[in-house]
Protein backbone atom coordinates (compact mmCIF):
# COMPACT_ATOMS: atom_id res chain seq x y z
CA UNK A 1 97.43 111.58 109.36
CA UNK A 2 98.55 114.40 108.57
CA UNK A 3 96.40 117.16 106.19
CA UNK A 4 96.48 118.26 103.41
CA UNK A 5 97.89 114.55 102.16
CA UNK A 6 98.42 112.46 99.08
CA UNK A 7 97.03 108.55 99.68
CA UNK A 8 98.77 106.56 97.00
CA UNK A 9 96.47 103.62 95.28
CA UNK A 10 96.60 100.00 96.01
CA UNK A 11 93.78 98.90 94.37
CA UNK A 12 94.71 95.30 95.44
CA UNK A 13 95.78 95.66 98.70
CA UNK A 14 99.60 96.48 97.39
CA UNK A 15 100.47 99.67 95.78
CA UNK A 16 102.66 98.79 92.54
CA UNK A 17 105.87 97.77 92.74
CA UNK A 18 106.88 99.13 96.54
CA UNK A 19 106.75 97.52 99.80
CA UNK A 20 105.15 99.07 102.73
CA UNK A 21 108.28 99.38 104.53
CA UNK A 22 109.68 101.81 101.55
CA UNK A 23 105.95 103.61 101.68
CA UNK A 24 106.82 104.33 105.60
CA UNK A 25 110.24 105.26 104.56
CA UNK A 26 108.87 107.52 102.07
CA UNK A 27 106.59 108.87 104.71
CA UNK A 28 103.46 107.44 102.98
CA UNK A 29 100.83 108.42 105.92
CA UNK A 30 97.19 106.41 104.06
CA UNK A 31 96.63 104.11 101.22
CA UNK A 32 94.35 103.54 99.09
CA UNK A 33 92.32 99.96 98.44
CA UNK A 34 89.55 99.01 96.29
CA UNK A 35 86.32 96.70 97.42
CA UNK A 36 85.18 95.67 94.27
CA UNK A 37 88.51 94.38 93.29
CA UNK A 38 89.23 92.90 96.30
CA UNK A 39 85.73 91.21 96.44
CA UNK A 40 86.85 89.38 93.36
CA UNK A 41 90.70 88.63 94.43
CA UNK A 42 91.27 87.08 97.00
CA UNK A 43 87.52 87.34 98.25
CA UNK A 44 86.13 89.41 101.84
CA UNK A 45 86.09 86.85 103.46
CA UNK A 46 89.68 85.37 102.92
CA UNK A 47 90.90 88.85 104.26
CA UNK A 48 88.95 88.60 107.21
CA UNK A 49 89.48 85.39 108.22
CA UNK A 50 93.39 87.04 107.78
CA UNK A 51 92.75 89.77 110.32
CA UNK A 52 91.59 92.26 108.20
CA UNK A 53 93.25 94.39 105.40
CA UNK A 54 95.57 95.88 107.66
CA UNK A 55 97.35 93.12 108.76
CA UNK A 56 96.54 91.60 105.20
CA UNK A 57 98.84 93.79 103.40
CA UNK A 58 101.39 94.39 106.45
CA UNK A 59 100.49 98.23 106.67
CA UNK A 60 99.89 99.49 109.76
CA UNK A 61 99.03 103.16 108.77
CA UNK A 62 95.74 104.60 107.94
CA UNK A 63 93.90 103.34 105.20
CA UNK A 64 91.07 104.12 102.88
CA UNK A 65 88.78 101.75 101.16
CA UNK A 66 86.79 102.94 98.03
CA UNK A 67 83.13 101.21 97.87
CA UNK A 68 83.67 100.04 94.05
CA UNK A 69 81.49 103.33 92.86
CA UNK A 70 84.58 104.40 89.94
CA UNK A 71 83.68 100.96 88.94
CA UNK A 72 80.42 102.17 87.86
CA UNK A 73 82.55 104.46 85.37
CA UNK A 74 85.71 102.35 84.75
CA UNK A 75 83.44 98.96 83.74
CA UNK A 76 80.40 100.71 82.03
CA UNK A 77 80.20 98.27 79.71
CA UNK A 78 80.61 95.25 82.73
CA UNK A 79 77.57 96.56 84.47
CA UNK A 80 73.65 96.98 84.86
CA UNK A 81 72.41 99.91 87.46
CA UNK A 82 69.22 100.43 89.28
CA UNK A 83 68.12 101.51 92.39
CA UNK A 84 68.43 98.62 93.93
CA UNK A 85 72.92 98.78 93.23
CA UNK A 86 74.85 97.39 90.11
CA UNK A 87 75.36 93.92 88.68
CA UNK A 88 78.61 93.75 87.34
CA UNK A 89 80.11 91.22 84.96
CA UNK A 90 83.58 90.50 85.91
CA UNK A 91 86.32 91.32 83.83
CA UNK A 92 88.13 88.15 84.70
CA UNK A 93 85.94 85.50 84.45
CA UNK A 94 82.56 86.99 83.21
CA UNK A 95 80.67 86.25 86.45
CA UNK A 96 77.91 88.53 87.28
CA UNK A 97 78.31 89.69 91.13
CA UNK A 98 75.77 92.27 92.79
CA UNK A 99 76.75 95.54 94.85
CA UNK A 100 74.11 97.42 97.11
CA UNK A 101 74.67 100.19 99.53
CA UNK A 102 74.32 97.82 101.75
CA UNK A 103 76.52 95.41 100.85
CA UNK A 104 79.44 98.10 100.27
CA UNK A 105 79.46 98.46 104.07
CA UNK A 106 79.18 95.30 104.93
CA UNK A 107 82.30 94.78 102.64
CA UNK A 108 84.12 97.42 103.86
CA UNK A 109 83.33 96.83 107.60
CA UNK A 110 84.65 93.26 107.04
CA UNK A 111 88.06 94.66 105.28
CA UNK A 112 88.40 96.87 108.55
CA UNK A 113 89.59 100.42 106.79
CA UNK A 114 90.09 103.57 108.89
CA UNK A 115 88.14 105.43 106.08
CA UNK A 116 85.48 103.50 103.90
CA UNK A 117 83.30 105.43 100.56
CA UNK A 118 79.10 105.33 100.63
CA UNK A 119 78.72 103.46 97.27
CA UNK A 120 77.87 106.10 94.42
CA UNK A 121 77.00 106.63 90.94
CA UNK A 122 79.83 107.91 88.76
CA UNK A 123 79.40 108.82 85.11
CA UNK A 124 81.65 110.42 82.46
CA UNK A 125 81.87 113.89 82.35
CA UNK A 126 80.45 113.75 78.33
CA UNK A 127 76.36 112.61 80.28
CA UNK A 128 73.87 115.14 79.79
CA UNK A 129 72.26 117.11 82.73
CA UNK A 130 69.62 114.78 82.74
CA UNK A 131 71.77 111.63 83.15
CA UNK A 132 74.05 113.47 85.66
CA UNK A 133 70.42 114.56 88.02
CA UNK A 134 69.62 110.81 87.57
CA UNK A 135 72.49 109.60 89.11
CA UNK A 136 72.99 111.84 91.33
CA UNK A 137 69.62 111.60 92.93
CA UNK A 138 70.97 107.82 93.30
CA UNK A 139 73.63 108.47 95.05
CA UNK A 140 71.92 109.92 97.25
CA UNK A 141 69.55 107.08 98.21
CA UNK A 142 72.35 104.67 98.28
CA UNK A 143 74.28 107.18 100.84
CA UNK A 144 71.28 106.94 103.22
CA UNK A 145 71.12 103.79 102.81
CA UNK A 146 75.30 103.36 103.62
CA UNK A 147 74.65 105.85 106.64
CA UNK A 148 71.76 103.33 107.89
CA UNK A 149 73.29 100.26 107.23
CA UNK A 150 76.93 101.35 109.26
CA UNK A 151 76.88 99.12 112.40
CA UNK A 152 80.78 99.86 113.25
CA UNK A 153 81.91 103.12 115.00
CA UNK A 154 85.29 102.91 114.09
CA UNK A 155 85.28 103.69 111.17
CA UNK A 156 85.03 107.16 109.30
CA UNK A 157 82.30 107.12 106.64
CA UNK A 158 82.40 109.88 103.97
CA UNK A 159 79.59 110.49 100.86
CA UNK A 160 80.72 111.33 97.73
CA UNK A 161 79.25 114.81 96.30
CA UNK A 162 78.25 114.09 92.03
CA UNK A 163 76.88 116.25 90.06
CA UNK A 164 79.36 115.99 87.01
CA UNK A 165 80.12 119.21 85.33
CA UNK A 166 76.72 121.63 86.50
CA UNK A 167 77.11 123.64 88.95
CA UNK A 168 73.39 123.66 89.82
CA UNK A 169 73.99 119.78 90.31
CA UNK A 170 77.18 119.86 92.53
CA UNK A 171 75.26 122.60 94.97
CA UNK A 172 72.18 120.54 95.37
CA UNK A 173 74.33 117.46 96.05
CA UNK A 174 76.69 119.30 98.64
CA UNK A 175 73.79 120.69 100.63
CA UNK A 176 71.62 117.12 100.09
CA UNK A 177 75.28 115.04 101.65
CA UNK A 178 76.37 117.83 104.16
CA UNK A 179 72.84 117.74 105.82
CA UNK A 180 72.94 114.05 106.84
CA UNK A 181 75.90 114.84 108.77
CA UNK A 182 79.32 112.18 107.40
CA UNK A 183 81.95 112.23 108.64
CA UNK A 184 83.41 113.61 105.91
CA UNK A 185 83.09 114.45 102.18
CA UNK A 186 84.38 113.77 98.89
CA UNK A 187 84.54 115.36 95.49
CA UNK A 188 83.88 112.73 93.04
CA UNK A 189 83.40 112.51 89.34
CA UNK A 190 86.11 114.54 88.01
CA UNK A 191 89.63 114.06 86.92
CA UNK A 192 87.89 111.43 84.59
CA UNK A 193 88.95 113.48 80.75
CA UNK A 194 87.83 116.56 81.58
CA UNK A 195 89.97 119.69 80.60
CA UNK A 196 91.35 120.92 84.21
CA UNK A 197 89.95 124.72 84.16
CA UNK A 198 86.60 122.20 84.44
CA UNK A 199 87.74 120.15 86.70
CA UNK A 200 88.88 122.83 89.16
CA UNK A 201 85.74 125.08 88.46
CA UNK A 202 83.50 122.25 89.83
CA UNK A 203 85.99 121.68 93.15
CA UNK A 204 85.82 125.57 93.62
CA UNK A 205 82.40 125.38 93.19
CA UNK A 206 81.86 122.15 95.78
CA UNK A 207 84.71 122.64 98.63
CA UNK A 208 82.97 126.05 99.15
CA UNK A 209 80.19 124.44 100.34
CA UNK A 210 81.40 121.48 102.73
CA UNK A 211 81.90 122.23 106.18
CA UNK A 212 85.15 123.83 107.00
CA UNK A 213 85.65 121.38 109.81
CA UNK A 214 85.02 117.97 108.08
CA UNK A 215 87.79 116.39 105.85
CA UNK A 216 86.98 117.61 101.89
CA UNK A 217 88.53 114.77 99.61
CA UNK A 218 89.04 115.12 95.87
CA UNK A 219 89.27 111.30 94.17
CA UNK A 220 91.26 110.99 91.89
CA UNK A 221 93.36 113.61 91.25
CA UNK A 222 97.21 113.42 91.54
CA UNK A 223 99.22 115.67 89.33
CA UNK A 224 101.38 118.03 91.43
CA UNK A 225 99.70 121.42 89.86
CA UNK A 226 96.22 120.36 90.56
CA UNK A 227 97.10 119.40 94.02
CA UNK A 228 98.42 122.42 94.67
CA UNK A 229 95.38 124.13 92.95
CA UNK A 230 93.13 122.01 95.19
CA UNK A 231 94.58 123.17 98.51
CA UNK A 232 94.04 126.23 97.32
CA UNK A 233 90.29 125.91 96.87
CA UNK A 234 90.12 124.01 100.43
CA UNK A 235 91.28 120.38 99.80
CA UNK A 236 92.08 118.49 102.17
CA UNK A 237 92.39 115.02 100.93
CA UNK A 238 93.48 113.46 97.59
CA UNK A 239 94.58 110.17 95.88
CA UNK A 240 95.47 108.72 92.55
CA UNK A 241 97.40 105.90 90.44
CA UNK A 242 98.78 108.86 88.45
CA UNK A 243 102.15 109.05 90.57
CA UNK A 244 103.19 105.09 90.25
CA UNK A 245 101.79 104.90 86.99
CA UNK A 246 103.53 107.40 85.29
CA UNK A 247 106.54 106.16 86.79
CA UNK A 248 106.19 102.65 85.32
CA UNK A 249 106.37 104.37 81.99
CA UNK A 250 109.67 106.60 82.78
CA UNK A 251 107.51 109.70 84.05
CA UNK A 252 110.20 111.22 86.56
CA UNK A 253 108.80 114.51 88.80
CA UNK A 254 110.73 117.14 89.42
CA UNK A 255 109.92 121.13 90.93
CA UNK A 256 110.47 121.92 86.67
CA UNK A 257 107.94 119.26 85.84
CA UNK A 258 108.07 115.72 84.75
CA UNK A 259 110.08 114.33 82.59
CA UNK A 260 110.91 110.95 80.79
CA UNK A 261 113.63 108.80 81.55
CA UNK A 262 113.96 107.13 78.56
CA UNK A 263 114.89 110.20 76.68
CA UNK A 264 118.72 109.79 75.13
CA UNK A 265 119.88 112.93 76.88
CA UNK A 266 119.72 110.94 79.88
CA UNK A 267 121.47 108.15 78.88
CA UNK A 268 124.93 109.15 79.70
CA UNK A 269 124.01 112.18 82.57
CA UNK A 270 125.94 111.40 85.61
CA UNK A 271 123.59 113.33 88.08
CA UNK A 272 120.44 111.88 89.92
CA UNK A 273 117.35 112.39 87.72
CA UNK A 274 116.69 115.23 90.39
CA UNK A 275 119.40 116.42 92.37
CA UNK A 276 117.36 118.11 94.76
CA UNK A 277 115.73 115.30 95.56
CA UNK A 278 116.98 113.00 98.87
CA UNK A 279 114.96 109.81 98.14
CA UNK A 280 116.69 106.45 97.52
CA UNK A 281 117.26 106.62 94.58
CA UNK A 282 118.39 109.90 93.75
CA UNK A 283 120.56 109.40 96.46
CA UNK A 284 122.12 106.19 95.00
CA UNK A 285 121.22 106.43 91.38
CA UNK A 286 122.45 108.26 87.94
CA UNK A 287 119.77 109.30 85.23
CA UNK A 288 122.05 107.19 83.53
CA UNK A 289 121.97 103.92 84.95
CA UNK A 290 117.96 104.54 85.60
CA UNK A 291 117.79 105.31 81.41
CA UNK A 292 119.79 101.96 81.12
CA UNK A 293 117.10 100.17 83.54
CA UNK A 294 114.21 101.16 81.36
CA UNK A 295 116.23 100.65 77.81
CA UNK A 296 116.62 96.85 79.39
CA UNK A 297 113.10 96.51 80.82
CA UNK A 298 114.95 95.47 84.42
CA UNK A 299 112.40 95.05 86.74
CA UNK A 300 113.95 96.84 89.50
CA UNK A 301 113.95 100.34 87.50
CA UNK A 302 110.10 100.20 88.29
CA UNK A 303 110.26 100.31 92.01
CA UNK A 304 113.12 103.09 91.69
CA UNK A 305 110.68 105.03 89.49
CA UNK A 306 108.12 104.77 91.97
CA UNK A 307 109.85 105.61 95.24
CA UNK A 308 110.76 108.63 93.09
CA UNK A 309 107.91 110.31 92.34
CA UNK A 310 105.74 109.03 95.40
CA UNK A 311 108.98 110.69 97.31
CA UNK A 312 107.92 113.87 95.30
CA UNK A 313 104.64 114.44 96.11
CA UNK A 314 105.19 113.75 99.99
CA UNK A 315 107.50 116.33 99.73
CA UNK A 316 105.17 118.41 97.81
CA UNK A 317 102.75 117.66 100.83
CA UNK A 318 104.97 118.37 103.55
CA UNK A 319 106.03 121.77 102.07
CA UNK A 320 102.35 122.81 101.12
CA UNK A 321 101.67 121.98 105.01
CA UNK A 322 104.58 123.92 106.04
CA UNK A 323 103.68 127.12 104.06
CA UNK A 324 100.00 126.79 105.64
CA UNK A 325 101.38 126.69 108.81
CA UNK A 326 103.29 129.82 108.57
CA UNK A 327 100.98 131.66 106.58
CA UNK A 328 103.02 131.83 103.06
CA UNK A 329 100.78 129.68 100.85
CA UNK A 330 99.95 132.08 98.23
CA UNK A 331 103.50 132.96 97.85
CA UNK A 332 104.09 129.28 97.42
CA UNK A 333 101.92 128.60 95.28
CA UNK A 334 102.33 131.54 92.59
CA UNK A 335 106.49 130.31 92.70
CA UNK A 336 105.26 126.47 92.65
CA UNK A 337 103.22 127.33 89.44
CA UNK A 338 105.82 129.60 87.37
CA UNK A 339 108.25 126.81 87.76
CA UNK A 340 106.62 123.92 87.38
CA UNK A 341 106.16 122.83 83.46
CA UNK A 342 102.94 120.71 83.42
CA UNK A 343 102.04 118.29 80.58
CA UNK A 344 100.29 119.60 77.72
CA UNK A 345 96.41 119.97 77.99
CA UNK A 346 95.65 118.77 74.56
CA UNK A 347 98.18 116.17 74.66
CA UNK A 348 97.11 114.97 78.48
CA UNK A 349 93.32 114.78 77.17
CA UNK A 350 94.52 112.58 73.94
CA UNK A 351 96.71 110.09 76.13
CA UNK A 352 93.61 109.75 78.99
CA UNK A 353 90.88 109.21 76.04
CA UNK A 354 93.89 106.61 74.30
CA UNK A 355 93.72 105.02 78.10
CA UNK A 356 90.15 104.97 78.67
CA UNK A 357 89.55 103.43 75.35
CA UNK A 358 92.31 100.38 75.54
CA UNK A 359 91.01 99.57 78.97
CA UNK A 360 87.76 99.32 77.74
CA UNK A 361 88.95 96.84 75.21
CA UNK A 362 90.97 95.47 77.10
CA UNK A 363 87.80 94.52 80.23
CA UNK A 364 85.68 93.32 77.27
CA UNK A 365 88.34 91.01 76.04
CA UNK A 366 88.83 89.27 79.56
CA UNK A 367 85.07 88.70 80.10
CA UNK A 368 84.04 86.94 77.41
């Protein structure tokens, strides 16, 4: 696995609307799968007795296995905490289901990952400092506890540094984490509605402290300018739904920025939706016939949309390692940031509270 690198999400063991054979095509290196939602669907021990994720979901790349901790943020209202782990309430059925430390392992040692998560505490990035020391004092028990309860040794176990939006916080976790020695170490807890000069404040503040020589891994974060931001500041790792996601809604990326399909000036443009671009389906497709996809609602314009823009940010990676390599990064980056139009702030801070809030709904409606 290459570094720096993009893992796109698969929260169920699939990542939306591609194969695995187009996510090797793509160059797709790691994936990303969730515990907690695969605990519910199809159940541990159903993959298991299948071989194991891996062979589970046909990839036979590296792959990551979050511990169910952004469920602690993404299902507030689903869950009870204490010290002991969380009860949550499941958004399908209403069943209550507990998650310890311990259990998170056990989980993820039974799904078989190349990287699995210590189980933390993550909380919105509107907690007070005293609600943020809480839970971050928690995740620190539980990641003991993860470290103690390991029993594989192939497997790469990283902590997850919290501390929300105080500095004071993210330095006392980094130094608590980097002294028990993990394998390596991510960022967690931002990227969740916070404006970016935030975000990227606290992940100058925390890769500065993680040891140069252990993978640094900031969840959650996928927009091309903040990746390239990140490396900046020392990332190595990142993930997020943001890529496919946006996609499914027309969100094209392109060096200028995104843009959205379903736009009329595309309806009739004869060009790829980037003609710089050599994926499939620039290579194959007109903006035209990809604006005439969406305006139907064709199912195949999704998968199109998505070997797009995960196309684009392997690129992005591959060039970013290039310019590393041959010691031109800053130049990159300064051109990479001039040309690249990124989404409003305002606008991208309206449409993530607008998402957060329907999901919300949206859980609560499915559990009772």
């Amino acid at each position: 696995m290459p570094t720096p690198v993009f893992a796109p999400v698969g929260s169920q063991a699939t990542v939306k609307a591609v194969s695995p054979e187009e996510l090797r095509g793509i160059g797709i290196s790691i994936v990303v799968a969730n515990t907690y939602h695969l605990y519910l669907r199809p159940g541990i021990g159903v993959i298991k007795a299948m071989g194991g994720l891996h062979k589970f979901m046909a990839w036979d790349r590296a792959l990551l296995t979050d511990s169910g901790g952004y469920q602690i943020f993404s299902l507030a209202q689903l869950r009870d905490i204490s010290d002991q782990g969380v009860i949550f309430r499941s958004h399908i059925d209403g069943s209550q289901h507990l998650f310890t430390p311990e259990m998170a392992i056990q989980f993820q040692e039974s799904l078989g990952a190349d990287i699995i998560m210590a189980l933390d505490e993550c909380l919105s990035h509107t907690e007070t400092f005293e609600a943020v020391e809480q839970a971050m004092k928690r995740t620190h028990k539980w990641a003991e506890r993860c470290q103690q309860s390991q029993t594989r040794n192939d497997q790469a176990l990283f902590a997850i540094v919290q501390g929300g939006l105080f500095p004071k916080l993210r330095r006392k976790s980094a130094a608590f984490l980097t002294s028990l020695g993990f394998f390596g170490y991510a960022i967690g807890g931002l990227s969740l509605g916070e404006p970016k000069v935030l975000t990227q404040a606290m992940v100058e503040e925390t890769v500065a402290l993680l040891p140069e020589n252990k993978l640094r891994y900031l969840m959650g974060v996928g927009s091309p300018e903040d990746i390239v931001e990140s490396v900046a500041r020392g990332v190595d790792m990142f993930d997020s739904a943001l890529p496919t996601s946006v996609a499914r809604k027309g969100g094209f990326y392109t060096w200028q920025g995104r843009h959205n399909i379903r736009n009329s000036i595309y309806s009739q443009m004869e060009d790829p939706i980037d003609p710089d671009c050599d994926c499939y389906t620039c290579h194959n497709f007109s903006a035209a016939y990809l604006h005439h996809l969406f305006e139907c609602q064709e199912l195949l314009v999704y998968r199109l949309a998505t070997i797009h823009n995960l196309s684009f940010i392997n690129n992005l990676m591959n060039k970013i390692r290039d310019v590393i390599i041959n010691g031109t990064f800053n130049t990159f980056r300064d051109s990479f940031l001039v040309n690249y139009q990124p989404t409003d702030e305002e606008l991208r801070l309206a449409q993530k509270q607008k998402w957060l809030d329907a999901r919300n709904r949206n859980q609560i409606d499915k559990s009772e």
